[in-house]
Protein backbone atom coordinates (compact mmCIF):
# COMPACT_ATOMS: atom_id res chain seq x y z
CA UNK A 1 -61.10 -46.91 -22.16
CA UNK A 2 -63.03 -44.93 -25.04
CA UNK A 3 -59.62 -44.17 -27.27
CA UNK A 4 -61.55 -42.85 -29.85
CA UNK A 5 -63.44 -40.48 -28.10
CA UNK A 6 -60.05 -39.69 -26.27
CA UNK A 7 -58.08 -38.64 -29.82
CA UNK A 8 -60.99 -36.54 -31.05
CA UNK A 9 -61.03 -34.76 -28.22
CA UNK A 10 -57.52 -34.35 -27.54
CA UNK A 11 -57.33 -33.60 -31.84
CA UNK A 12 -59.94 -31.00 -30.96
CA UNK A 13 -57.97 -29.45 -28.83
CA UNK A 14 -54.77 -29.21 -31.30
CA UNK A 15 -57.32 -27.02 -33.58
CA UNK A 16 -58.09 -24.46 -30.69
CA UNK A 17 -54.21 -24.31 -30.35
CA UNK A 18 -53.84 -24.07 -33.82
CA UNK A 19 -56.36 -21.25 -33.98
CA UNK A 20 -54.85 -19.44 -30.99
CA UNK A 21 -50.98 -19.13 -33.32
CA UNK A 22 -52.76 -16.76 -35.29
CA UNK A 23 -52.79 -14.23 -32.22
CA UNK A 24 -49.07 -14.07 -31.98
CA UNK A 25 -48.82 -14.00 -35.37
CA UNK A 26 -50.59 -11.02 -36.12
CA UNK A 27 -48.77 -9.56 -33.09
CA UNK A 28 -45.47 -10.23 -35.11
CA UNK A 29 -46.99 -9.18 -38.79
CA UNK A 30 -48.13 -6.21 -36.65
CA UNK A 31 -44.04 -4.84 -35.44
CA UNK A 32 -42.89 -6.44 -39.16
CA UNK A 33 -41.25 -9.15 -37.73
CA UNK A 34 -40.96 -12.25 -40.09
CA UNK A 35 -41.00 -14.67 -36.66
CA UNK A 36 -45.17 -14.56 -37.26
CA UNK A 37 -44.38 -17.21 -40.12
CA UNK A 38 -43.14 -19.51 -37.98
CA UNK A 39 -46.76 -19.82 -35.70
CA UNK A 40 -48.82 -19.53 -39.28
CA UNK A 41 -46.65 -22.60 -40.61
CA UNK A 42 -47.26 -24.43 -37.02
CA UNK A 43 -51.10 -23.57 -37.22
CA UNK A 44 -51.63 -25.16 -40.76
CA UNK A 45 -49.64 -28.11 -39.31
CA UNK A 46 -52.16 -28.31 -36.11
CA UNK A 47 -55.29 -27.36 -38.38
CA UNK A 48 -54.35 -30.18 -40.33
CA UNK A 49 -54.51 -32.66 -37.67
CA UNK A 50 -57.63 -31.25 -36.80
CA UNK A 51 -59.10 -32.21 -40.04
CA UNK A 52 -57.71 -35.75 -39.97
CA UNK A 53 -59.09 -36.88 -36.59
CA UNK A 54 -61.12 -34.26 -34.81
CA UNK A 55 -64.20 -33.84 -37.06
CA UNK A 56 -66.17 -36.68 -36.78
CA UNK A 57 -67.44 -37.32 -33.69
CA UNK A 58 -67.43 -40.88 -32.72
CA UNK A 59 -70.55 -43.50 -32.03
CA UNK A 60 -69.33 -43.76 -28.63
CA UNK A 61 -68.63 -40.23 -27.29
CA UNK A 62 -69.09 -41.42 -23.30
CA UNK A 63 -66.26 -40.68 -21.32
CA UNK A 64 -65.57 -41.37 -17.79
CA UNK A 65 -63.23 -40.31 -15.00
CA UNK A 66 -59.54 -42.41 -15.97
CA UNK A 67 -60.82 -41.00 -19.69
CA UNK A 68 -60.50 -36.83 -18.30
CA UNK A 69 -57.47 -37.74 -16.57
CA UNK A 70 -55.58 -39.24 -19.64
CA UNK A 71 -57.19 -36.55 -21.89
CA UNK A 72 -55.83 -33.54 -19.54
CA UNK A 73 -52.19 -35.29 -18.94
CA UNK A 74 -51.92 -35.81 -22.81
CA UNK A 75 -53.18 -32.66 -23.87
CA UNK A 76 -50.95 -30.61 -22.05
CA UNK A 77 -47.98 -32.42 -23.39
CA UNK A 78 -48.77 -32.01 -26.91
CA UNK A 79 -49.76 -28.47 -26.36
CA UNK A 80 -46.65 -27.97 -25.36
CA UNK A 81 -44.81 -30.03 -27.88
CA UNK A 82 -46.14 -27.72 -30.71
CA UNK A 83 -46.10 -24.52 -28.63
CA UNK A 84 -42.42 -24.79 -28.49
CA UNK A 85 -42.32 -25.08 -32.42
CA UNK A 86 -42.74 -21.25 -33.15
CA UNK A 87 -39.43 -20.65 -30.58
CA UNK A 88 -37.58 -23.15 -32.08
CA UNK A 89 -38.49 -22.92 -36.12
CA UNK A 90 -37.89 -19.69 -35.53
CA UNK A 91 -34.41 -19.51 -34.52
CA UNK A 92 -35.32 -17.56 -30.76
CA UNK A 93 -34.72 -20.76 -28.68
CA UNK A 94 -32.37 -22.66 -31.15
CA UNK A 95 -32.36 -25.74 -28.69
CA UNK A 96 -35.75 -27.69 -28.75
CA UNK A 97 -35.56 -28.82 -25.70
CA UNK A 98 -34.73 -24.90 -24.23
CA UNK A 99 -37.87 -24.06 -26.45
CA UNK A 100 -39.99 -26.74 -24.53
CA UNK A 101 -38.90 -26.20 -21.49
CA UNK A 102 -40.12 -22.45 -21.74
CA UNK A 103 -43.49 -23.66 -22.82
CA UNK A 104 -43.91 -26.02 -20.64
CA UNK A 105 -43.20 -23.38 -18.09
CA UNK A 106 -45.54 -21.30 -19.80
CA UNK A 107 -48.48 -22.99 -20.10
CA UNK A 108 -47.81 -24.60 -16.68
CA UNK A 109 -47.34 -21.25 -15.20
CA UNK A 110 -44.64 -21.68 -13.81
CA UNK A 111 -42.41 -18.90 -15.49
CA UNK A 112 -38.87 -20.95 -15.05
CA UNK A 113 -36.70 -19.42 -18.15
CA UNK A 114 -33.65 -20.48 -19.40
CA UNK A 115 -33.53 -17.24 -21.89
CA UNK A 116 -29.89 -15.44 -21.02
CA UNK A 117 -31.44 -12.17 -22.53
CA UNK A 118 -35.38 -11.93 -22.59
CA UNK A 119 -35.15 -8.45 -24.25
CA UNK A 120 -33.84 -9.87 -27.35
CA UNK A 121 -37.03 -12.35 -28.56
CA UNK A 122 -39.52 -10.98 -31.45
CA UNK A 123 -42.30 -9.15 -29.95
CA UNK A 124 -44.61 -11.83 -31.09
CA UNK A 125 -42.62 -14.55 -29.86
CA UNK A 126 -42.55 -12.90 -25.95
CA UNK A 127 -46.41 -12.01 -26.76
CA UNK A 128 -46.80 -16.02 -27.08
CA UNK A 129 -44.80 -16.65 -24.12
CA UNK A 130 -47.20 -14.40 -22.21
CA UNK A 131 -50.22 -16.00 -23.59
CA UNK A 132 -49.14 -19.83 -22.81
CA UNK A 133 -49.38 -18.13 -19.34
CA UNK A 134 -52.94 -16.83 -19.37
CA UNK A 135 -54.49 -19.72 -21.29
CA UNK A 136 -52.83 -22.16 -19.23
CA UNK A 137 -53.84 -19.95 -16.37
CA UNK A 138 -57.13 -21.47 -16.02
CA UNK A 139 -56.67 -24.33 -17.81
CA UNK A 140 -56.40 -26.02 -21.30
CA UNK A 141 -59.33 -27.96 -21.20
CA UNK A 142 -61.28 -25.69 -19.59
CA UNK A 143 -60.98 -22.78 -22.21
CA UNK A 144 -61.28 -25.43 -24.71
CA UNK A 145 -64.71 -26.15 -22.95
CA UNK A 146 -65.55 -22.59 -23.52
CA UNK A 147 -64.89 -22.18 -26.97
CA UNK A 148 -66.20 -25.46 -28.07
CA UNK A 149 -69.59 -27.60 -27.57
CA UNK A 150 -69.28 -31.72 -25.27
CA UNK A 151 -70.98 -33.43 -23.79
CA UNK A 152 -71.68 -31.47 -20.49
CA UNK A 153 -71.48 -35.22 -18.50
CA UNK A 154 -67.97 -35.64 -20.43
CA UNK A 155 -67.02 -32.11 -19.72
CA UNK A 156 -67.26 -32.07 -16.09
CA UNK A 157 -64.91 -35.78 -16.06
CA UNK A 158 -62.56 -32.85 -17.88
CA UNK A 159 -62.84 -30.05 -15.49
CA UNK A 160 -62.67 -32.30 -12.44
CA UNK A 161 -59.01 -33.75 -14.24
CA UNK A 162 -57.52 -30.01 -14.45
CA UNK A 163 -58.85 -27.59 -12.37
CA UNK A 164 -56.25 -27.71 -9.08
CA UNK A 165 -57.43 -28.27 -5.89
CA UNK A 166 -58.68 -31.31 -3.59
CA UNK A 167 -62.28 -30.63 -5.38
CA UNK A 168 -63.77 -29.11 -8.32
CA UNK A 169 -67.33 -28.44 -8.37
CA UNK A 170 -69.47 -26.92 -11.36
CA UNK A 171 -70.65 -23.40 -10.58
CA UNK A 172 -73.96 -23.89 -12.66
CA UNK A 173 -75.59 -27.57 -13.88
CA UNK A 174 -73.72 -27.23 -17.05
CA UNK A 175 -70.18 -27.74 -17.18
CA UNK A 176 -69.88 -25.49 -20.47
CA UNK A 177 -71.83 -22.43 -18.61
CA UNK A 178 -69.38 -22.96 -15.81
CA UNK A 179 -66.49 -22.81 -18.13
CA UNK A 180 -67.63 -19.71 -19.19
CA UNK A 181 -68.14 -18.20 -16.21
CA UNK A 182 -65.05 -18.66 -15.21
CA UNK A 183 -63.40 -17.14 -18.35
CA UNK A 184 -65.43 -13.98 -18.00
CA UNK A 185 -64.57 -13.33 -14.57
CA UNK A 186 -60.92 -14.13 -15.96
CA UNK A 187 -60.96 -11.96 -18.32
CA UNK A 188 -62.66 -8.72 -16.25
CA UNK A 189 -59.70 -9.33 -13.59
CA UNK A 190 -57.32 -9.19 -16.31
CA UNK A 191 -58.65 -5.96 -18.74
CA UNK A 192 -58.87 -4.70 -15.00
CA UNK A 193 -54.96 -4.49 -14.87
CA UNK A 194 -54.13 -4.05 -17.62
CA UNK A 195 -56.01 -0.59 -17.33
CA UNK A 196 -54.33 0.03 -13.94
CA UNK A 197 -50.99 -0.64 -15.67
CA UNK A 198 -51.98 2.00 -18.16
CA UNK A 199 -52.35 4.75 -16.20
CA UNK A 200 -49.11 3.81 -14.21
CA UNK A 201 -47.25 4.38 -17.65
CA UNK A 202 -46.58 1.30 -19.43
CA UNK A 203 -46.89 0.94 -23.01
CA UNK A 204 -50.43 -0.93 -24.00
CA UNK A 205 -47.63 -3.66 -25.54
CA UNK A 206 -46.11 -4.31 -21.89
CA UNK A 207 -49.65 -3.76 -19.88
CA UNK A 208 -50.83 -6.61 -21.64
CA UNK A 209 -47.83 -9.08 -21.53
CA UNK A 210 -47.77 -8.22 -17.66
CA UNK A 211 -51.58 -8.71 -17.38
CA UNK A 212 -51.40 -11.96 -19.03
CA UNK A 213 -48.35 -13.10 -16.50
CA UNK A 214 -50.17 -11.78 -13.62
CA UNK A 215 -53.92 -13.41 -14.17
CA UNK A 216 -51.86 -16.40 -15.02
CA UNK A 217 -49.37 -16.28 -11.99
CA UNK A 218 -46.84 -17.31 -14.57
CA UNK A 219 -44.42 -14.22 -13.92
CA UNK A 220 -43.25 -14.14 -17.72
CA UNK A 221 -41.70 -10.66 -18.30
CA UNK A 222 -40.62 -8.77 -21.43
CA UNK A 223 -37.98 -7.59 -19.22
CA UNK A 224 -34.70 -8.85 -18.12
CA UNK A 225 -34.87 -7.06 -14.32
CA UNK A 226 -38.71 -8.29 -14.56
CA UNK A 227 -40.79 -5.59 -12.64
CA UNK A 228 -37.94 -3.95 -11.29
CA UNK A 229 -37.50 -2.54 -14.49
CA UNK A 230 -40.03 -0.09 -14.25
CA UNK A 231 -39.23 0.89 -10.43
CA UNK A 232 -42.50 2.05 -9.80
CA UNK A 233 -44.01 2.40 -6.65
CA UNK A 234 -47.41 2.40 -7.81
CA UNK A 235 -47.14 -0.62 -10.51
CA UNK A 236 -45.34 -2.76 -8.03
CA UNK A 237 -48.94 -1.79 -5.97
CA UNK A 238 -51.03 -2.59 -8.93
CA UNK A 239 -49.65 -5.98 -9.53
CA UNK A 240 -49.30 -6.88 -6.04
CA UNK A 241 -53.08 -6.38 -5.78
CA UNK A 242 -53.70 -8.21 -8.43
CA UNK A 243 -51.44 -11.52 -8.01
CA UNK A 244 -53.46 -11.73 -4.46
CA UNK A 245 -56.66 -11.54 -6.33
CA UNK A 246 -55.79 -13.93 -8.78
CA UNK A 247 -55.14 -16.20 -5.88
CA UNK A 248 -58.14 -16.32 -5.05
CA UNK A 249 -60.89 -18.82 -5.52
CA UNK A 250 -62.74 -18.36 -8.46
CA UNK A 251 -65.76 -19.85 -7.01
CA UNK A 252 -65.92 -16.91 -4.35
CA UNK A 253 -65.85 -14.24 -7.51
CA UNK A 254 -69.06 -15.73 -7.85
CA UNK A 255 -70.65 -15.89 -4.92
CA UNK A 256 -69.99 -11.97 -5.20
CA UNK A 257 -71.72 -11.48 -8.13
CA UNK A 258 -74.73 -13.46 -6.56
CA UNK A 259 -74.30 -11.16 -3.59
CA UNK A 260 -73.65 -13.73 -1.07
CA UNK A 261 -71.15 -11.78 0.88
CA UNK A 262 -71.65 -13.52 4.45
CA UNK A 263 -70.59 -16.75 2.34
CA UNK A 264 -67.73 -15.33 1.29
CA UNK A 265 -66.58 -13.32 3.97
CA UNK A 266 -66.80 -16.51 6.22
CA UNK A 267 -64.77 -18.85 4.05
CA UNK A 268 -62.24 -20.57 6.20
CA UNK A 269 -58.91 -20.81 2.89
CA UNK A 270 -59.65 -17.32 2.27
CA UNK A 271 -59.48 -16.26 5.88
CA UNK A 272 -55.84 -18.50 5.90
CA UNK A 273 -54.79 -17.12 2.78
CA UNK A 274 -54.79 -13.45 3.62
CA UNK A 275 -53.49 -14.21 7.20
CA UNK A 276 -51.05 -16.10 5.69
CA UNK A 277 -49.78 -13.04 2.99
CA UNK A 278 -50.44 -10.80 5.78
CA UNK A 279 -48.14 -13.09 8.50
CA UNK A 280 -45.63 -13.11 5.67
CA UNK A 281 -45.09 -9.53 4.98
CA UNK A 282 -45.20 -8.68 8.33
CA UNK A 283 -42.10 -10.76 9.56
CA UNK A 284 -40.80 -10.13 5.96
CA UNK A 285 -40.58 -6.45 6.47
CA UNK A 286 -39.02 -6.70 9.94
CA UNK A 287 -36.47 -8.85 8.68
CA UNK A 288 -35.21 -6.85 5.69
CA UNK A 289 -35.69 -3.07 7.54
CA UNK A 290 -32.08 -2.64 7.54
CA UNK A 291 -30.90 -3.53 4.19
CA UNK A 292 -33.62 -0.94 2.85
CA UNK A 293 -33.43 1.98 5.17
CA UNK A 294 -37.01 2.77 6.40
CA UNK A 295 -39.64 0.30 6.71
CA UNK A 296 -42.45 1.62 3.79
CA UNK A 297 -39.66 0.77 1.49
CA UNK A 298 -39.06 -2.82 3.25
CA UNK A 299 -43.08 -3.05 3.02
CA UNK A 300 -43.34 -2.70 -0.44
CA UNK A 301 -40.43 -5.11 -1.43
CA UNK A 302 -41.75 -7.77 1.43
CA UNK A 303 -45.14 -7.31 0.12
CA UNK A 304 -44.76 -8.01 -3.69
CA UNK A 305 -42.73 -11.42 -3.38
CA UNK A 306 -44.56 -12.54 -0.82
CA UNK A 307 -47.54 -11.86 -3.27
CA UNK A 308 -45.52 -13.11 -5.80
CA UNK A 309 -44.55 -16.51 -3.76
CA UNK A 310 -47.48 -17.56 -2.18
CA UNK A 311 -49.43 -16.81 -5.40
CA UNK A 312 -46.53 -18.69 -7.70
CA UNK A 313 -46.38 -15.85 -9.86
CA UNK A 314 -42.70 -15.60 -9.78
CA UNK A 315 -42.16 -11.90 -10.59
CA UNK A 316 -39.34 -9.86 -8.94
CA UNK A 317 -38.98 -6.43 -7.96
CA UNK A 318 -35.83 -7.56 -5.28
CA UNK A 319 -33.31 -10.20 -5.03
CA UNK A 320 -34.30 -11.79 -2.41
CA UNK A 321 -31.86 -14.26 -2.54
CA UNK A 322 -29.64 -11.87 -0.80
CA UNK A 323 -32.09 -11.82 1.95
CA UNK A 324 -31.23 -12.37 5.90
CA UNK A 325 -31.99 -16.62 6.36
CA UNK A 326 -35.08 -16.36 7.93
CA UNK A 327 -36.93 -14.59 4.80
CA UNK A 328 -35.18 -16.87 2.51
CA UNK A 329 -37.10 -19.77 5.15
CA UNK A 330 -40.30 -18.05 4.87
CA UNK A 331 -39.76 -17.59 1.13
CA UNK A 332 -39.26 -21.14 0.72
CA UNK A 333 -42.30 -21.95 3.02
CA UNK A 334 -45.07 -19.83 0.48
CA UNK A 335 -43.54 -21.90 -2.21
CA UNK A 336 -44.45 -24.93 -1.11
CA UNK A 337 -48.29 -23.43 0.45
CA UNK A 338 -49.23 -22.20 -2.94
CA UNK A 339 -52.74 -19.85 -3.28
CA UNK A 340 -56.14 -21.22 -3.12
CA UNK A 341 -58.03 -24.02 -4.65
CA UNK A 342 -59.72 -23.18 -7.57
CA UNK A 343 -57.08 -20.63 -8.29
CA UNK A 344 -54.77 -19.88 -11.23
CA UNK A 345 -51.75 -20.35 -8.45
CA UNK A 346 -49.90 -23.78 -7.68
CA UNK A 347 -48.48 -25.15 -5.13
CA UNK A 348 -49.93 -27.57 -2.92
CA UNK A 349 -53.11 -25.04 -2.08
CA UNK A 350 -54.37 -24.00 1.25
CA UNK A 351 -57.47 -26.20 1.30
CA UNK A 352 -55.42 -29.22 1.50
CA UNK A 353 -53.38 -27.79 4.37
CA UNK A 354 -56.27 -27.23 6.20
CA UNK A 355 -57.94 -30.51 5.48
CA UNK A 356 -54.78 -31.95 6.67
CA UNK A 357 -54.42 -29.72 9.60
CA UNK A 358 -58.19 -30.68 10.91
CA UNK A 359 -57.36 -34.41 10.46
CA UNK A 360 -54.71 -34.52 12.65
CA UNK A 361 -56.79 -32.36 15.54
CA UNK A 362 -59.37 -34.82 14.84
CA UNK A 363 -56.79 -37.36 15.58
CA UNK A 364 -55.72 -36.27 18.94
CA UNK A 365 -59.32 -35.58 19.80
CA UNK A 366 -60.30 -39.38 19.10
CA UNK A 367 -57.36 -40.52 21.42
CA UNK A 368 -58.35 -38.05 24.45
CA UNK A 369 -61.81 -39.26 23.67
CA UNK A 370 -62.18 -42.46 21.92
CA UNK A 371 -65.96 -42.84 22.10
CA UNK A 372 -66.46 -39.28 20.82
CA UNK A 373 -67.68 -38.91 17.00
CA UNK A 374 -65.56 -36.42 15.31
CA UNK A 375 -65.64 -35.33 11.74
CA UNK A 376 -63.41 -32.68 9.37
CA UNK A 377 -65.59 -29.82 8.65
CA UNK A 378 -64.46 -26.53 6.41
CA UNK A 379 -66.81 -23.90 5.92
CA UNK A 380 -69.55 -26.17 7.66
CA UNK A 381 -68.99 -28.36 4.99
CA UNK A 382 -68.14 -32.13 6.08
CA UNK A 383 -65.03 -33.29 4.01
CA UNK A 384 -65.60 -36.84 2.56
CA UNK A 385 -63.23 -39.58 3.47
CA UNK A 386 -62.78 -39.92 -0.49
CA UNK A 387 -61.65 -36.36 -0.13
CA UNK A 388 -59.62 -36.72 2.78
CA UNK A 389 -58.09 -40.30 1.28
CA UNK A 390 -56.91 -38.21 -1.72
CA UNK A 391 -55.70 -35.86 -0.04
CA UNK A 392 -53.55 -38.05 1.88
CA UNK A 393 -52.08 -39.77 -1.21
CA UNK A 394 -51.24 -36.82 -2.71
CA UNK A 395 -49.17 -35.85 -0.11
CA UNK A 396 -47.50 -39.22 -0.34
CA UNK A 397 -47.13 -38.48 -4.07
CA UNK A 398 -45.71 -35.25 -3.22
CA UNK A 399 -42.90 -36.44 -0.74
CA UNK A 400 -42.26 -38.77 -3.32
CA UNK A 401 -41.65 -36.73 -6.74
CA UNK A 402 -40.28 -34.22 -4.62
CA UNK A 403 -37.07 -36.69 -3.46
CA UNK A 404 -37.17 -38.28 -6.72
CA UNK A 405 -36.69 -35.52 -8.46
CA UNK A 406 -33.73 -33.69 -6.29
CA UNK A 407 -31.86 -37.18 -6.37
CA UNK A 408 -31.81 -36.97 -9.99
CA UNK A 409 -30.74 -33.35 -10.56
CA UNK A 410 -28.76 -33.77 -7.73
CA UNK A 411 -25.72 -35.52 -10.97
CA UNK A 412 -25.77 -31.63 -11.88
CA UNK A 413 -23.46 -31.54 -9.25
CA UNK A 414 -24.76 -28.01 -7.92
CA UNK A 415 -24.87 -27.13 -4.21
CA UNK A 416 -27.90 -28.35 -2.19
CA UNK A 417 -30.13 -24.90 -2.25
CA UNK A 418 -29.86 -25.04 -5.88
CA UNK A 419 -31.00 -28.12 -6.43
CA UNK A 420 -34.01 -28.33 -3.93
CA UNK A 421 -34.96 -25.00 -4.54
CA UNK A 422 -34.77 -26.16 -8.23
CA UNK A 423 -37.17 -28.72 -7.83
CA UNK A 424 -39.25 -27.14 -5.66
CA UNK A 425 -40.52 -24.06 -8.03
CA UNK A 426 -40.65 -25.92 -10.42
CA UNK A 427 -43.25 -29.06 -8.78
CA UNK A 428 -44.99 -25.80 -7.35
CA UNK A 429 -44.62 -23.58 -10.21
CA UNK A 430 -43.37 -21.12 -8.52
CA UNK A 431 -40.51 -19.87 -11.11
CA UNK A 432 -37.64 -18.46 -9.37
CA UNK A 433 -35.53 -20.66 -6.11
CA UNK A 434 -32.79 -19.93 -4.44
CA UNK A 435 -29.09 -19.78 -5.12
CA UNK A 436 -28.34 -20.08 -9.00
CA UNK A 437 -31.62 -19.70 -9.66
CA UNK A 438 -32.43 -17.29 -7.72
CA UNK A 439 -34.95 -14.25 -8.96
CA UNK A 440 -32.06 -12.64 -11.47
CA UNK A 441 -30.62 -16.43 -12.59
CA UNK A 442 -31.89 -18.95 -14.80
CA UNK A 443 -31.97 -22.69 -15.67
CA UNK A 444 -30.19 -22.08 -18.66
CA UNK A 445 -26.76 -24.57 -17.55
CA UNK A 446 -28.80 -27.55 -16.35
CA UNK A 447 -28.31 -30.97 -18.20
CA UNK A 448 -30.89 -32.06 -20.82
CA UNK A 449 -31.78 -34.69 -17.65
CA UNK A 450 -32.73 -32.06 -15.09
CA UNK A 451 -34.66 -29.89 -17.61
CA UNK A 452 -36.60 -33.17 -19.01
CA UNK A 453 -37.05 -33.64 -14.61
CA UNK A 454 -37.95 -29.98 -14.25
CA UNK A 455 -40.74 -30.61 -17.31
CA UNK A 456 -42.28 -33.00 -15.87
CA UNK A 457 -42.42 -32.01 -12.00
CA UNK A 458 -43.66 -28.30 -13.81
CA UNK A 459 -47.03 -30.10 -15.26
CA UNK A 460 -47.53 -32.92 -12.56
CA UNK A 461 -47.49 -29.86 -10.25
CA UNK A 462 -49.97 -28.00 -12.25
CA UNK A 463 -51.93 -31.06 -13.03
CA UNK A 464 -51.45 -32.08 -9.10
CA UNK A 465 -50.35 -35.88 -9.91
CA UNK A 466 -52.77 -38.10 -10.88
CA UNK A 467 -53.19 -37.57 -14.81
CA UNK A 468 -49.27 -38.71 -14.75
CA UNK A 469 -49.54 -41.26 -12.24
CA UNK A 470 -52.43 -42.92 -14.42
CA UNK A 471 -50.42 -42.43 -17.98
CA UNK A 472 -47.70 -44.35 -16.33
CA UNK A 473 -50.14 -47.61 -15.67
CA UNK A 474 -49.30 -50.64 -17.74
CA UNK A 475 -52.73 -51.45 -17.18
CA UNK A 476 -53.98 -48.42 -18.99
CA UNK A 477 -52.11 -49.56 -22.26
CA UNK A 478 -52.45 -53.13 -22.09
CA UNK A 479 -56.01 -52.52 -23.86
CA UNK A 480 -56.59 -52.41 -27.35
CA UNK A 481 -57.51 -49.35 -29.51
C-alpha cells in the first residue's frame, strides 16, 4: 500500500475542492449575500492542506488497484466533510450532521434533503448544493483527472474505482484525454439545457441550478414544489429529455461523434433502457388516466418520474405517492434498475441486469444440454468470468447492505414503506421513496443513526461497494505508513 502516494493525491484533491468554493462564493458576493465568506474561509482552510501535503510528489508515485479504491472511498468522504462546512459555518444547516447529510446527497447525487424550506438558503449556498450535484455527477476523481496532470497508469486504477458500472474502459490510451472527453461531452449536454430552459422562461439563475441537477441526476431544486413549481408543459418536456439523455452511456456519446451509428444503434443496455422508460410510461399512464382526466396529461406526469426514477434524478412534477399500487410497484422497481453504465444515474445499472439475466439462460441451457459450450455475450462482446464473478458479489453485497441497513433504521420506529423506501433511494440514489418521504417530504425527523446509515448506503451506492468494503479490511490498516 503506497500511503504516501495515497495522501498526495487525495491532498490534491482537497485543493481542486478548495478552488471550486470560490464559484459559490462569487455567486453569493454576486446577490450581496455575506454566506460567500463562509466557502472563502473553508477554501483557505483546504488550500492550506494543499500546501502541507499535496505539493511534492513522492519517490514512489506507483499506484495499483486496492490504492484507486481507497483513494476514491476516502476522497469522497472528505469532500464531503468540508463541503458541508459552508452550510453549517454559515448558519443555513445549523446541524452538522443535517449539513453533511445534504452534501453527501449532493455530491452522491442522490438529492435526499432534510431542508423544511429550500426557498429560504443564500443563493450561493443552493448554487453549491447544485454544483456538489454536477461535479459529483461524473465523478470526483475523474474531474480531478481533468483538471490536473498523473500518472495516466495511476489514473486509470482511479477511473476504474469511480466510474459506476460492472466495467470502465478508457475511451482513448490516455486516461487524462478520456477524462476530458468525458467532461466536454458533459458539459455540451448541460449548456444544452440550460439554453432549452431559457427559452421556456426561467431565470439564467434557476436554468443553471436545474441544469446542474439534471446532468447530475441529483434532482436538487431551488424550489420547494421542485419542478412543479414552474407548471410548464414544455420545461417538464425539456428536462424529461434531458434526464433520459443523461442516462445514457457516455461511451455511446462518443461513438456518435466518431460516427459509428450501427454501433450504437445496436447496443443491447441502450435498447433495454429505452424499452424499459418506454414499458414504464406506458403502464404508468394507463394506471393514473383517471386521477388526471385525459391521458396527454397522465403522459406527461407518467413520463417525467419515470424519467426521473429510472434515471435517479429525483425531481417531481406529481406526488406520486398518491398513486394507484401498481405505479407506486413500478416506481419502486426503476429505483432499484437505475440508468446505464457509464452514466451519471445510480442504481444497480442495466448492464448488470442483463449480465445477470444471460447467466441464468445460460444456466438452464447447460442443464437441457450439458455437453453444449455456452458463453454470456452483450453486444457480441463475451463477458469475462472476472466480470460475471463481480457481478455476482455485488449483488450479494447489495442484498446485504440493503437488509442491514432497513434493520437499523427500522429503531425509527416508522411504518415499513418508509423505511425500505428510505433505504432504498438512498443505496440507489434515487432521492425521494415512498410514504414520509415521499416526493413533497423529507428526511428531516430521522435519528442521527439513520442519517449516519442513509450517508453511507448514499456513497457505497454511488461508489457501487467495493471502495467501502476494502476501507473496512483490518488487513488494509495493519500495514505501516
Amino acid at each position: 500500500m503506497n500511503y504516501k502516494m495515497t495522501v498526495f493525491i487525495i491532498s490534491k484533491m482537497l485543493g481542486v475542492e478548495g478552488a471550486l468554493l470560490l464559484i459559490p462564493a462569487m455567486a453569493a458576493f454576486l446577490y450581496g449575500e455575506k454566506s460567500g465568506l463562509t466557502f472563502l474561509v473553508v477554501s483557505v482552510v483546504l488550500f492550506i492542506i494543499f500546501l502541507a501535503f499535496g505539493r511534492k510528489v513522492p519517490e514512489n508515485k506507483t499506484i495499483y488497484g486496492k490504492e484507486g479504491l481507497v483513494i476514491v472511498g476516502s476522497a469522497w468522504i472528505l469532500w464531503s466533510l468540508f463541503g458541508a462546512l459552508p452550510f453549517f459555518l454559515s448558519g443555513s444547516i445549523p446541524n452538522y450532521l443535517n449539513a453533511f447529510f445534504e452534501t453527501v446527497s449532493g455530491f452522491t447525487t442522490t438529492g435526499s434533503t432534510i431542508l423544511t424550506d429550500i426557498e429560504i438558503l443564500p443563493k450561493g449556498m443552493l448554487f453549491w448544493r447544485s454544483l456538489t450535484h454536477w461535479i459529483g455527477g461524473m465523478g470526483v476523481l475523474v474531474f480531478v483527472m481533468m483538471l490536473t496532470s498523473l500518472d495516466d497508469e495511476n489514473s486509470m486504477h482511479l477511473m476504474r474505482a469511480e466510474v459506476p458500472g460492472p466495467e470502465a474502459d478508457k475511451l482513448v490510451p490516455k486516461a487524462r484525454s478520456t477524462a476530458k472527453i468525458l467532461y466536454s461531452m458533459y458539459f455540451v449536454l448541460t449548456a444544452a439545457e440550460v439554453v432549452f430552459l431559457l427559452f421556456g422562461g426561467m431565470s439564467f439563475y434557476d436554468a443553471l441550478i436545474h441544469a446542474f441537477s439534471t446532468a447530475g441526476t441529483g434532482g436538487f431544486s431551488n424550489k420547494n414544489s421542485s419542478i412543479a413549481f414552474y407548471d410548464s408543459a414544455y420545461i417538464d418536456g425539456v428536462i424529461t429529455v434531458f434526464m433520459i439523455l443523461f442516462g445514457v452511456n457516455f461511451n455511446l456519446y462518443f461513438l456518435l461523434r466518431l460516427k459509428e451509428w450501427k454501433t450504437v444503434l445496436k447496443n443491447e443496455e441502450l435498447h433495454a433502457y429505452l424499452g424499459i422508460i418506454a414499458g414504464s410510461i406506458i403502464f404508468i399512464t394507463l394506471n393514473i388516466v383517471g386521477m388526471y382526466g385525459n391521458i396527454l396529461h397522465a403522459f406527461r406526469y407518467a413520463s417525467f418520474q419515470v424519467a426521473a426514477i429510472i434515471t435517479t434524478t429525483g425531481f417531481c412534477t406529481a406526488n406520486f405517492d398518491l398513486w394507484p399500487e401498481l405505479s407506486k410497484v413500478i416506481i419502486l422497481g426503476l429505483m432499484v434498475i437505475g440508468a446505464c453504465a457509464g452514466s451519471t444515474g445510480g442504481g444497480i445499472k442495466i448492464s448488470r441486469l442483463l449480465i445477470m439475466f444471460k447467466s441464468v439462460k445460460q444456466e438452464i441451457r447447460r442443464m437441457l444440454h450439458p455437453k453444449s459450450v455456452t458463453i454470456v455475450q452483450i453486444n457480441g462482446r463475451k463477458i469475462s468470468r472476472d466480470t460475471m464473478h463481480s457481478v455476482y458479489i455485488y449483488f450479494i453485497c447489495y442484498i446485504l447492505i440493503l437488509m442491514g441497513s432497513v434493520f437499523l433504521v427500522a429503531f425509527n420506529n416508522y411504518d415499513f414503506t418508509t423505511t425500505f423506501s428510505a433505504v432504498l433511494t438512498t443505496l440507489n440514489n434515487v432521492g425521494p421513496g415512498l410514504s414520509q418521504i415521499g416526493p413533497v417530504e423529507n428526511f428531516y425527523d430521522f435519528s442521527a443513526l439513520s442519517k449516519i446509515v442513509f450517508c453511507l448506503d448514499m456513497l457505497v451506492g454511488r461508489l457501487e461497494i467495493f471502495p467501502y468494503l476494502l476501507l473496512l479490511s483490518p488487513d488494509l490498516w495493519r500495514r505501516r505508513f
